[in-house]
Protein backbone atom coordinates (compact mmCIF):
# COMPACT_ATOMS: atom_id res chain seq x y z
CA UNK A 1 95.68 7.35 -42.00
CA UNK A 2 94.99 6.11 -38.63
CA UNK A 3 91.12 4.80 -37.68
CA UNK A 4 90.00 5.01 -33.96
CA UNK A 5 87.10 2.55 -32.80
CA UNK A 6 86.21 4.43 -29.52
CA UNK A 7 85.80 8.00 -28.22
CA UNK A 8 88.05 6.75 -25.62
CA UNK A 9 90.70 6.44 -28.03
CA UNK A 10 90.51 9.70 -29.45
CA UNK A 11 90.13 11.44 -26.36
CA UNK A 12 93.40 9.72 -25.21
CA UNK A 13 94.72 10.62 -28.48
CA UNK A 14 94.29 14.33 -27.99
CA UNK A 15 95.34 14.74 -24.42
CA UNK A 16 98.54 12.43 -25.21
CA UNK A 17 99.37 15.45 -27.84
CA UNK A 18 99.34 18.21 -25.17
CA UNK A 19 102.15 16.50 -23.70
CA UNK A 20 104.15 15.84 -27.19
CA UNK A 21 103.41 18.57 -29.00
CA UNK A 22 106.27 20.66 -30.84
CA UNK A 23 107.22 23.57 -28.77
CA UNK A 24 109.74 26.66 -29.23
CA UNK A 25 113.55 25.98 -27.77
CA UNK A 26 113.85 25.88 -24.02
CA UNK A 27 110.59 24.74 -22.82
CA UNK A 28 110.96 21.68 -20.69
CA UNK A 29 109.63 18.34 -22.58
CA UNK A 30 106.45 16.65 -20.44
CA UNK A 31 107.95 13.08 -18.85
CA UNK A 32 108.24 10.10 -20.72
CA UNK A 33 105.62 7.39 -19.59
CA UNK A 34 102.18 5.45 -20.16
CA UNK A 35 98.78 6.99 -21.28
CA UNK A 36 97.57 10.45 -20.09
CA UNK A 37 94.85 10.28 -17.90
CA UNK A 38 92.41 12.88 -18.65
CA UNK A 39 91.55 15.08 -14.94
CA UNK A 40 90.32 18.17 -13.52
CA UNK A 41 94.10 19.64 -13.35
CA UNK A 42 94.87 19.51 -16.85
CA UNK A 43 91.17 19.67 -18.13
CA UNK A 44 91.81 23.67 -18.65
CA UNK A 45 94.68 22.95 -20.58
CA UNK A 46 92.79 20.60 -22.89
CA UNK A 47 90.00 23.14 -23.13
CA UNK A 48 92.31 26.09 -24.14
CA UNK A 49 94.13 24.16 -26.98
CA UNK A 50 90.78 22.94 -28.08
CA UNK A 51 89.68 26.38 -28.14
CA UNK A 52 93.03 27.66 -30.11
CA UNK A 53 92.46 24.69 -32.75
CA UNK A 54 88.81 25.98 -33.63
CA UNK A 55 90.34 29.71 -33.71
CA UNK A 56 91.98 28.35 -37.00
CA UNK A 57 89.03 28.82 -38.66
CA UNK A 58 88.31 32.18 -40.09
CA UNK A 59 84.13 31.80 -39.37
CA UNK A 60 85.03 30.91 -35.85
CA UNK A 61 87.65 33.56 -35.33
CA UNK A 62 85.04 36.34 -36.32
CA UNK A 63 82.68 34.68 -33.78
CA UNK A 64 84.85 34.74 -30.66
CA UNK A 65 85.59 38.27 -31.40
CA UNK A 66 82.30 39.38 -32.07
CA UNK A 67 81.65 37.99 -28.70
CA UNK A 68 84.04 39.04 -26.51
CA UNK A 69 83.55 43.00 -28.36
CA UNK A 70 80.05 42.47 -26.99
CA UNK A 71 80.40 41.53 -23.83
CA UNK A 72 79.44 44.09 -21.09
CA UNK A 73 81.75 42.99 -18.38
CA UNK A 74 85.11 44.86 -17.32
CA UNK A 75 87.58 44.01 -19.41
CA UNK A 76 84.72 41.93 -22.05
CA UNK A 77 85.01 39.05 -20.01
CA UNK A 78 82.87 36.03 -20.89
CA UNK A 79 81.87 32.78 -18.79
CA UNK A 80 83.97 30.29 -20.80
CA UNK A 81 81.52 27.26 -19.79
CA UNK A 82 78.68 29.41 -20.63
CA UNK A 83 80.02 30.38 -24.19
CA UNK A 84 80.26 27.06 -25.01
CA UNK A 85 77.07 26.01 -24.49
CA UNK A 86 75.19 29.48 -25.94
CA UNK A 87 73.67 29.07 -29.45
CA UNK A 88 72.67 25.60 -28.88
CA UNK A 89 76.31 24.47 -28.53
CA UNK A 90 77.60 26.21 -31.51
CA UNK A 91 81.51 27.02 -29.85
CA UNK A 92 81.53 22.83 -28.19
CA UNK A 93 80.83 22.03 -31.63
CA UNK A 94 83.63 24.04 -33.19
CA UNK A 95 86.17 22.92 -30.98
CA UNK A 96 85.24 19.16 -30.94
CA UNK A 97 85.49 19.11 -34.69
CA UNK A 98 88.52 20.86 -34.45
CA UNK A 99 90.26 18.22 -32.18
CA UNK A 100 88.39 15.61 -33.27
CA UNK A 101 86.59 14.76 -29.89
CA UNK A 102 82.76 13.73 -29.63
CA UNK A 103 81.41 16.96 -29.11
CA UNK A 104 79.88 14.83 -25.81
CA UNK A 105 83.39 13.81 -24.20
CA UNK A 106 84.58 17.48 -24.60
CA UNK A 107 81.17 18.63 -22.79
CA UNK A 108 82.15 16.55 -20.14
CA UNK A 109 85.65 17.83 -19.66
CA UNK A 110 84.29 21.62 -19.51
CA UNK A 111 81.39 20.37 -16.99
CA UNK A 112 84.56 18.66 -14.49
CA UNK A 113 86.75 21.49 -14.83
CA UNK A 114 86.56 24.83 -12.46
CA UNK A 115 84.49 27.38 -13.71
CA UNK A 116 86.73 29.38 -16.28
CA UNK A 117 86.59 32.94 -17.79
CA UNK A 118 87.45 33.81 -21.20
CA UNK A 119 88.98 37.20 -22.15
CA UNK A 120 91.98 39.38 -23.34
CA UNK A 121 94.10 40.33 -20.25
CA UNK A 122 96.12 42.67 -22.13
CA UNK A 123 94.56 46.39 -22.73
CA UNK A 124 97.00 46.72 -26.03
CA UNK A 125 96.62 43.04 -27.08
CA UNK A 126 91.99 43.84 -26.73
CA UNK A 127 93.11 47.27 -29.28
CA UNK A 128 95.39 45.31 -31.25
CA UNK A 129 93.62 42.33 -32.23
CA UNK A 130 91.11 42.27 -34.77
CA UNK A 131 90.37 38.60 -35.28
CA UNK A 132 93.05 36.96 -37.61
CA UNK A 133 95.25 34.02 -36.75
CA UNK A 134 97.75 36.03 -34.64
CA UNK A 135 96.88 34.65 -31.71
CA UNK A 136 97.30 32.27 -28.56
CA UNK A 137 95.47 30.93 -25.92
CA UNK A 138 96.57 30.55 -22.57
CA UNK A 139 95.53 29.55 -19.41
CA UNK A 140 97.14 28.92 -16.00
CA UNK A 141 95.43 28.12 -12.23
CA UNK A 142 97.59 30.09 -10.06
CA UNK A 143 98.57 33.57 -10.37
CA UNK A 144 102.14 34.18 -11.18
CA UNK A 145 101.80 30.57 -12.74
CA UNK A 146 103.72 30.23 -16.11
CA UNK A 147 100.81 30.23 -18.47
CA UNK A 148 100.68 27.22 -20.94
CA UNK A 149 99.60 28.96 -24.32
CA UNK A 150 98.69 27.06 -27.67
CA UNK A 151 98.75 28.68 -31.10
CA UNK A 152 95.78 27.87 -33.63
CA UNK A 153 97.96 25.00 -35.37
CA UNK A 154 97.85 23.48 -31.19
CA UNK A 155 101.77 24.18 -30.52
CA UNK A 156 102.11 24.45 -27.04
CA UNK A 157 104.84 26.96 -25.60
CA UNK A 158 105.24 27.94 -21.50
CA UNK A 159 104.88 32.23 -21.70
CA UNK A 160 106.61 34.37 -19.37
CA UNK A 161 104.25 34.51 -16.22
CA UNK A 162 105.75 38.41 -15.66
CA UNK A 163 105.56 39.87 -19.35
CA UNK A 164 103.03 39.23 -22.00
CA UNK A 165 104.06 38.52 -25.52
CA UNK A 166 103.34 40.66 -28.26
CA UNK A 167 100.89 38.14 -30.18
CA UNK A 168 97.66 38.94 -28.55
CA UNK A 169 96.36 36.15 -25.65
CA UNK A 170 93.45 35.23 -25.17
CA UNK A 171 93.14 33.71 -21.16
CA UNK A 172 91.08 31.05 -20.04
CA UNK A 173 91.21 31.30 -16.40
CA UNK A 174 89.40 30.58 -13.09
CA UNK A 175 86.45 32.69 -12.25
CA UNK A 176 87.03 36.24 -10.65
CA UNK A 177 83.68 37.80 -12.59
CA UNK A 178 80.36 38.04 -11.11
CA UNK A 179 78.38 36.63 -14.13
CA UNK A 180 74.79 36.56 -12.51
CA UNK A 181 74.98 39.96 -12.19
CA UNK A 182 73.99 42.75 -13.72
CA UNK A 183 77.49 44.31 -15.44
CA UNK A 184 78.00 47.77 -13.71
CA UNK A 185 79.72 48.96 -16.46
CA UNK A 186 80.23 48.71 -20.27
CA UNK A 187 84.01 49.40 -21.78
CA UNK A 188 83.93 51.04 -24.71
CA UNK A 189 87.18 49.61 -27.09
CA UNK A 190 86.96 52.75 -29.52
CA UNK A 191 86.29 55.17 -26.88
CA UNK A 192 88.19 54.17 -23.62
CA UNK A 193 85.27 53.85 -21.54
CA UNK A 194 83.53 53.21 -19.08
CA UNK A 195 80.08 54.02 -19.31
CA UNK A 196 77.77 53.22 -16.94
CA UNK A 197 74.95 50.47 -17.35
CA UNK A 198 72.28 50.21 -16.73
CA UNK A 199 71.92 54.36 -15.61
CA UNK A 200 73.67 54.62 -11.62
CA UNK A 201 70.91 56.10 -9.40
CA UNK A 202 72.02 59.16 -7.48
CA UNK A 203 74.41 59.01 -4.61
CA UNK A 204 72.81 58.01 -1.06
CA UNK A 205 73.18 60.67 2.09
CA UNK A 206 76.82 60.11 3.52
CA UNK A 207 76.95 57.45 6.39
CA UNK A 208 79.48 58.63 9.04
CA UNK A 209 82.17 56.30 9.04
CA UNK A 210 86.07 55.87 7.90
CA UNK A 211 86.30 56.79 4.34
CA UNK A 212 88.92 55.89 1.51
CA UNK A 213 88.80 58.84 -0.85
CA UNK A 214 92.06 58.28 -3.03
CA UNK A 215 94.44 55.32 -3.05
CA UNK A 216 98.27 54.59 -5.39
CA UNK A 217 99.92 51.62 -5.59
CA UNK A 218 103.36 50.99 -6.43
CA UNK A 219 102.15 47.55 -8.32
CA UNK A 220 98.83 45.93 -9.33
CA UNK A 221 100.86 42.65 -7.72
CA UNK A 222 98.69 40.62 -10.32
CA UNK A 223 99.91 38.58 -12.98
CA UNK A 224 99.84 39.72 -16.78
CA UNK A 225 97.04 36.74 -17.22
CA UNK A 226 94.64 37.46 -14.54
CA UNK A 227 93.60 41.08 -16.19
CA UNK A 228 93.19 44.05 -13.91
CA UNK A 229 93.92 43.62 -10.15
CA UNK A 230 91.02 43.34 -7.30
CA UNK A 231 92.03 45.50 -4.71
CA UNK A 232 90.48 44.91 -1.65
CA UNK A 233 90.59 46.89 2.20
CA UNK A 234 90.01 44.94 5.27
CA UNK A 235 89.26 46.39 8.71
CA UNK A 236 90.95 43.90 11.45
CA UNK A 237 90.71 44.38 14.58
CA UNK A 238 91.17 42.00 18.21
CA UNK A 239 89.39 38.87 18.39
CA UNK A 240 87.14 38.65 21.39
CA UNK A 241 89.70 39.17 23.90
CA UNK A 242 92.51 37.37 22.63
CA UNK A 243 95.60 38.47 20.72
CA UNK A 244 94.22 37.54 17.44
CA UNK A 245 93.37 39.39 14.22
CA UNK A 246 89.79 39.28 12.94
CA UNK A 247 88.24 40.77 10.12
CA UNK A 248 85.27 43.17 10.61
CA UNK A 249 84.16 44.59 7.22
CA UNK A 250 85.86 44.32 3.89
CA UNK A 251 85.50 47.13 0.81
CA UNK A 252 85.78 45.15 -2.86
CA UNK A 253 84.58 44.74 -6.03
CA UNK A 254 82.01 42.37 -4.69
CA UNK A 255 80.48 44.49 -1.82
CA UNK A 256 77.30 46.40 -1.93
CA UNK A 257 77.34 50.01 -1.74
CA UNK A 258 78.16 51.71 0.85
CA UNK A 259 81.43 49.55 0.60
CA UNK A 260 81.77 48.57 -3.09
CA UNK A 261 85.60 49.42 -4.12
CA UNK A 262 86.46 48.34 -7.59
CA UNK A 263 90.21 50.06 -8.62
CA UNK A 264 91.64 49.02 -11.64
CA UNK A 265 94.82 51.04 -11.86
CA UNK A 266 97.74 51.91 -9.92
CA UNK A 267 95.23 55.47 -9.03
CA UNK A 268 91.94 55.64 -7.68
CA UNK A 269 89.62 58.38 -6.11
CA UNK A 270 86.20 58.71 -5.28
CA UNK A 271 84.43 57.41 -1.57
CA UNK A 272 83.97 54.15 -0.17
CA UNK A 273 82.97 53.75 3.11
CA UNK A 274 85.79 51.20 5.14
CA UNK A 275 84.12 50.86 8.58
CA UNK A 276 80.57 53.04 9.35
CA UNK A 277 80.82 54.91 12.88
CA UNK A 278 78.18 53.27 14.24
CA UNK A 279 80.53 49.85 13.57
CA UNK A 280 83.41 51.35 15.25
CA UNK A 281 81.59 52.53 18.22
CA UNK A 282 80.50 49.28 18.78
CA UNK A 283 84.21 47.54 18.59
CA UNK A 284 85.57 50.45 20.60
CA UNK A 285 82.99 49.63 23.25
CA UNK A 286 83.54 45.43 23.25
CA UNK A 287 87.60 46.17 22.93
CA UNK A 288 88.45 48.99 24.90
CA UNK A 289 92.23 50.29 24.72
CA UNK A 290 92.19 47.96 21.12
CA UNK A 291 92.38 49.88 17.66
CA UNK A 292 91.81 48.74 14.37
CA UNK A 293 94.64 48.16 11.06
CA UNK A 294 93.58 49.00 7.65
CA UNK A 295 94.92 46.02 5.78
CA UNK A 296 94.77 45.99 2.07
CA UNK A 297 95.39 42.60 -0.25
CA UNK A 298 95.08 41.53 -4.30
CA UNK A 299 92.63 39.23 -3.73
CA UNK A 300 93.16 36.07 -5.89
CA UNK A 301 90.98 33.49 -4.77
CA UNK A 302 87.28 34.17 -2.56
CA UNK A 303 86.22 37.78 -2.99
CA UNK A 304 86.67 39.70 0.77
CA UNK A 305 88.13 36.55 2.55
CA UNK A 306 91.31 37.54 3.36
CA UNK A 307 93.22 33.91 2.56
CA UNK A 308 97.38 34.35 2.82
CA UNK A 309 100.03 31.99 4.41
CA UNK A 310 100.15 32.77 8.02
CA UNK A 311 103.68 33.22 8.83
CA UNK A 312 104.51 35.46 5.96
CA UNK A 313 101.24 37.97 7.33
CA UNK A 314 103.22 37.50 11.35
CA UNK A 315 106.30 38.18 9.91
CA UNK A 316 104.76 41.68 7.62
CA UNK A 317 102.61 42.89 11.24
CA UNK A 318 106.44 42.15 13.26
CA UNK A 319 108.07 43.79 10.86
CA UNK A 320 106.23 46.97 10.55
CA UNK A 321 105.13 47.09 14.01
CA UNK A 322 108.36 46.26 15.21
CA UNK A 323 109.88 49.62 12.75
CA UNK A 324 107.32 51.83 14.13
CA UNK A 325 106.95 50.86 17.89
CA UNK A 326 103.25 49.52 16.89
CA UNK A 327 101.70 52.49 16.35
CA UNK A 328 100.45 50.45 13.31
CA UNK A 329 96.55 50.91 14.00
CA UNK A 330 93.98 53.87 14.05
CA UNK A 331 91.09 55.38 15.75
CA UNK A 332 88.62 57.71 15.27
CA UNK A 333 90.27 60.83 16.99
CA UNK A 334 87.28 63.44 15.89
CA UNK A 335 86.61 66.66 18.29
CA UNK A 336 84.11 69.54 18.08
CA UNK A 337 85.97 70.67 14.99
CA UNK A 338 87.54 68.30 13.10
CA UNK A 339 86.73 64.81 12.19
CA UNK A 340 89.92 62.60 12.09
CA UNK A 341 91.48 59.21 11.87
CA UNK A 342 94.43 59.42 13.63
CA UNK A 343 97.30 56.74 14.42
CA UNK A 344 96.71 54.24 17.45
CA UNK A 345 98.88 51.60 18.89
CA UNK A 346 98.03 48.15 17.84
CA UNK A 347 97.75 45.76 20.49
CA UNK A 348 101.12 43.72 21.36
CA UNK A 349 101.94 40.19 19.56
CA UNK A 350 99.01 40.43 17.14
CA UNK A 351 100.65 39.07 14.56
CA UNK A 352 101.40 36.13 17.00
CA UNK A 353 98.16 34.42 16.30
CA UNK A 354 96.22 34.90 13.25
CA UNK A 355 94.42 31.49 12.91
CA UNK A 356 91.48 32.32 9.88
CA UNK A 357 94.53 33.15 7.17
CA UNK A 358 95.14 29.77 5.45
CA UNK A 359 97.72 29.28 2.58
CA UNK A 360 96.73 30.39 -0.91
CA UNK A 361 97.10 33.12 -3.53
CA UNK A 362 96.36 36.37 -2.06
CA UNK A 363 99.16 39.13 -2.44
CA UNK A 364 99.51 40.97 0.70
CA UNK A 365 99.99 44.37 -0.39
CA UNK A 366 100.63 45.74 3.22
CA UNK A 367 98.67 47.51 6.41
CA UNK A 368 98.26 51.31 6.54
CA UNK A 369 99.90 53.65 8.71
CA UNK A 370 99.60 57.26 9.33
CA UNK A 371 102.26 59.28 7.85
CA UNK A 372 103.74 61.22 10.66
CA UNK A 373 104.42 57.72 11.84
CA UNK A 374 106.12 56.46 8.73
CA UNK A 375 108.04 60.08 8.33
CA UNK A 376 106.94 59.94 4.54
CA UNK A 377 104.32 62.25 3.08
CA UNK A 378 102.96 62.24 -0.06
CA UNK A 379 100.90 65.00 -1.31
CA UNK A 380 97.00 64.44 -0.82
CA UNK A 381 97.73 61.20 1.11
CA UNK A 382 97.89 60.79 4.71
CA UNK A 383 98.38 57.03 5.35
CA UNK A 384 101.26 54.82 3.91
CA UNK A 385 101.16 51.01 2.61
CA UNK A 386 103.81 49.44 4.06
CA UNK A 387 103.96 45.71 3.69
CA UNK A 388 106.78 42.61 3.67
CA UNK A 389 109.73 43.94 4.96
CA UNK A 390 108.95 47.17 5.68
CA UNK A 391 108.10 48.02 2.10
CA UNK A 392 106.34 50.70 0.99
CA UNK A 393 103.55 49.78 -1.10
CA UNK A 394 101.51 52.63 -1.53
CA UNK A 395 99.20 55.51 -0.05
CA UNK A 396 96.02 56.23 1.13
CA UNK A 397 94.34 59.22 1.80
CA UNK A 398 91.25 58.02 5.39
CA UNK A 399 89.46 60.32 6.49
CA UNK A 400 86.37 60.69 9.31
CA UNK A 401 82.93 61.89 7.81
């Protein structure tokens, strides 16, 4: 039996075991060398095989369940740094005994690291599990990351960052979840869910604008990890008089009504407003001959800032304009009779210079164009995702109200 005279030690001690560890046939050994330096990048790591060693005890199994059951956020998320510290500390405590850290050094490693979410990803794996020792926890930065998972006995193994395993994961994850605010809606596990909370108030007077009323994807273009996709629909349009994309007005799960967008699924319908009238008077009248793209991403990072490596968004605008001779964009096109968004050519080169896109983990689903354009209808849908290489990516039905 080994004795340790320092916390330093035995915080050494543990983090040096997340590199040696045993681990199942064909994942790649950690390098040989000195001491492992505790840090910010593998601090999540640390804190999700913490968390799997306490999940070895029965008590503390029936706790995190009981927790994450209760929680009234989408997919019974919880705020990992905030679950540690609720109950006066009673989860830090669990997992510092169960590692063997001062309950004090593992604080500190939670504090340093990212804000983290706890949850199931998984719908069947949130049905299946019902507390016992069957299961892992995982966590990776990146989407599409391989997820480093730990079982409750601390085995680390490197999942599949495409298809979950069958044992039930639990993720701990960076922050997509609006915690400080009120949950819009509670899912029921028994009962499928949702239901709203607290009570919606009644629909406001319709805003004349461009509407998305029903929307399919061909993917959620989200890793198995990261839960439920975050759709999101960006109006861009010229910037000042250049040949530059800008974004005027985003619909997400973060946006206040009229242009709060939350899908979930490969389907959604409903309304959400994409860019009021009064809005697009106002561009038509600073950028006159311009029209505007519906642009829609998987947002990954900073809810409704559009954040993608530049040359791959030039190379999907070239590509699709270039296949459709730019009639890429829209307009309003209403008359006396009808109000419609018809297709409008998009100004030449703008994918030449799009200078606020910066290089991180957005998936750029694709930019919208009108199906008579495209020569592909769908039934119900009028406007068709297309997006890297010409693919198609989905449908939209935008209409004028």
């Amino acid at each position: 039996m080994c004795s340790y005279t320092s916390r330093a030690a035995a915080l050494a001690l543990l983090v040096g075991a997340l590199a040696c560890s045993d681990r199942p046939p064909g994942t790649a050994p950690d390098a040989a060398g000195g001491p492992v330096v505790l840090s910010t990048a593998n601090g999540p790591e640390l804190l999700a095989r913490s968390l799997a060693l306490a999940l070895g005890d029965p008590a503390f199994r029936a706790h995190v369940k009981g927790e994450l059951d209760r929680s009234p956020f989408r997919e019974h998320k919880l705020s990992f740094q905030r679950f540690l510290t609720a109950g006066r500390g009673h989860a830090l405590a669990a997992m510092a005994h169960g590692t063997g850290l001062a309950t004090a050094d593992l604080a500190r490693t939670a504090d340093g690291a990212i804000p983290l979410e706890m949850y199931l990803p998984v719908p069947a794996h949130r049905r299946s599990w019902k507390g016992d020792a069957n299961v892992l926890v995982a966590t990776a930065i990146a989407d599409h990351d391989p997820p480093v998972a730990f079982d409750v006995q601390g085995n680390r193994l490197v999942l599949d960052p495409e298809r979950p395993p069958a044992t039930p994961v639990i993720a701990v994850v960076p922050v997509e979840t609006d915690f400080l605010a009120h949950p819009a809606a509670i899912e029921c596990l028994s009962c499928g869910g949702p239901f709203p909370w607290p009570p919606l108030p009644p629909p406001p007077p319709t805003v004349p604008g461009l509407y998305l009323t029903k929307a399919h994807f061909v993917d959620d273009f989200e890793g198995w990890l990261k839960g439920s996709p975050e759709f999101e629909l960006h109006i861009l349009g010229q910037k000042s008089q250049t040949d530059s994309l800008t974004d005027y007005q985003c619909a997400g799960e973060k946006q206040p009504a009229p242009y709060y967008f939350d899908q979930n699924a490969l389907d959604w319908s409903g309304s959400v407003m994409l860019f009021s009238k009064a809005q697009l008077d106002a561009y038509n009248a600073a950028h006159p001959g311009q029209n505007i793209r519906v642009f829609v991403v998987e947002d990954d990072d900073t809810a409704c800032e559009i954040k993608a490596n530049r040359d791959l968004v030039g190379a999907l605008f070239k590509a699709v304009d270039g296949a459709y001779k730019a009639l890429t964009a829209g307009n309003d096109s209403s008359n006396a009779v009808l109000k419609l968004f018809k297709r409008a050519t998009a100004i030449q080169k703008l994918w030449a210079a799009i200078a606020s896109f910066i290089n991180t983990n957005d998936e750029l689903v694709g930019t919208a164009v009108e199906d008579a354009v495209v020569g592909l209808s769908y039934p119900g849908y009028n406007w068709i995702v297309k997006g890297q290489n010409n693919a198609t990516n989905g449908w939209l039905t935008l209409a004028m109200k």
